[in-house]
Protein backbone atom coordinates (compact mmCIF):
# COMPACT_ATOMS: atom_id res chain seq x y z
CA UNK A 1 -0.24 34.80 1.15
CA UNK A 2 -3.22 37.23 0.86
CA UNK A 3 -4.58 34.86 -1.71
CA UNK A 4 -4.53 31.79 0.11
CA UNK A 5 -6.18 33.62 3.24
CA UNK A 6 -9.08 35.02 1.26
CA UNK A 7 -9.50 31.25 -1.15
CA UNK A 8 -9.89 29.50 2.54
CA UNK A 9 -12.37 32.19 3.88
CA UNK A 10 -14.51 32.22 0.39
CA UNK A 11 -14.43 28.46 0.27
CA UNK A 12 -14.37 26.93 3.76
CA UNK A 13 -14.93 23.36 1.90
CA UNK A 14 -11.55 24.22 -0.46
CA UNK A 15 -9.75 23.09 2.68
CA UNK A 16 -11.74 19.55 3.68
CA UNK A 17 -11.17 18.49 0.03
CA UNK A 18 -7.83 19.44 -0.38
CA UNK A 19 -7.48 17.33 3.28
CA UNK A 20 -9.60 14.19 1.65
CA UNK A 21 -7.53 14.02 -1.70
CA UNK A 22 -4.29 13.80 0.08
CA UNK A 23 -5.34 10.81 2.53
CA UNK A 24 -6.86 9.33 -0.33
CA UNK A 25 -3.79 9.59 -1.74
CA UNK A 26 -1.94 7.96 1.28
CA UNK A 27 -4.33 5.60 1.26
CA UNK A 28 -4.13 4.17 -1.99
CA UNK A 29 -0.24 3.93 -2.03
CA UNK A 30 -0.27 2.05 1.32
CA UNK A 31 -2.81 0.12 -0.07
CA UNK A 32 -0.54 -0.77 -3.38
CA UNK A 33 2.30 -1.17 -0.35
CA UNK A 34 0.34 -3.79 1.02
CA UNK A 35 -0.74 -5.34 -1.85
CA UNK A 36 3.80 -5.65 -2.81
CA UNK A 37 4.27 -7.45 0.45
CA UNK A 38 1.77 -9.88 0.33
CA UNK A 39 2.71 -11.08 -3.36
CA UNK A 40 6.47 -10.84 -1.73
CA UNK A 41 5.17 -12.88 1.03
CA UNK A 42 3.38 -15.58 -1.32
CA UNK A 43 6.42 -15.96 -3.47
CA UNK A 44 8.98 -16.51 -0.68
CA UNK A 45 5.77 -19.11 0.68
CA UNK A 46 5.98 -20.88 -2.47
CA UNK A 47 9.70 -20.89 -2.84
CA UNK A 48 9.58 -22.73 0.94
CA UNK A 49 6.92 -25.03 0.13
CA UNK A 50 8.84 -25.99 -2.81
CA UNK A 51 12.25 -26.41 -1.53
CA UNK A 52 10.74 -28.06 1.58
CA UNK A 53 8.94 -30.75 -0.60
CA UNK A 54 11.88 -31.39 -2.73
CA UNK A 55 13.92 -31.86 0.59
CA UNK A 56 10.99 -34.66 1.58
CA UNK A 57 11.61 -36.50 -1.56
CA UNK A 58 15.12 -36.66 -1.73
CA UNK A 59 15.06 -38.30 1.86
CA UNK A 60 12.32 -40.54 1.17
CA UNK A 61 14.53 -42.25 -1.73
């Protein structure tokens, strides 16, 4: 643990990067999460849309 103390207190800007790589990090996987559900939300959109128009047609013959 003596190393870790004396890396922080040599490099006080070790510990800010170290802090912006991992919310980069958590950024770009909630990013990549968000990017999931909105395809997932598009498909099951398109899947409606398609099953509702179908639906229209039937009744309108």
């Amino acid at each position: 643990m003596d190393w870790i103390n004396n890396f922080f207190t040599r490099e006080p800007l070790s510990l800010v990067i170290l802090v912006v790589i991992i919310i980069a990090i958590f950024a770009y996987a909630a990013r990549r999460a968000h990017i999931k559900h909105i395809e997932r939300i598009r498909q099951i959109d398109e899947n409606y849309h398609i099953h509702s128009n179908s639906k229209t047609s039937s009744n309108r013959q």
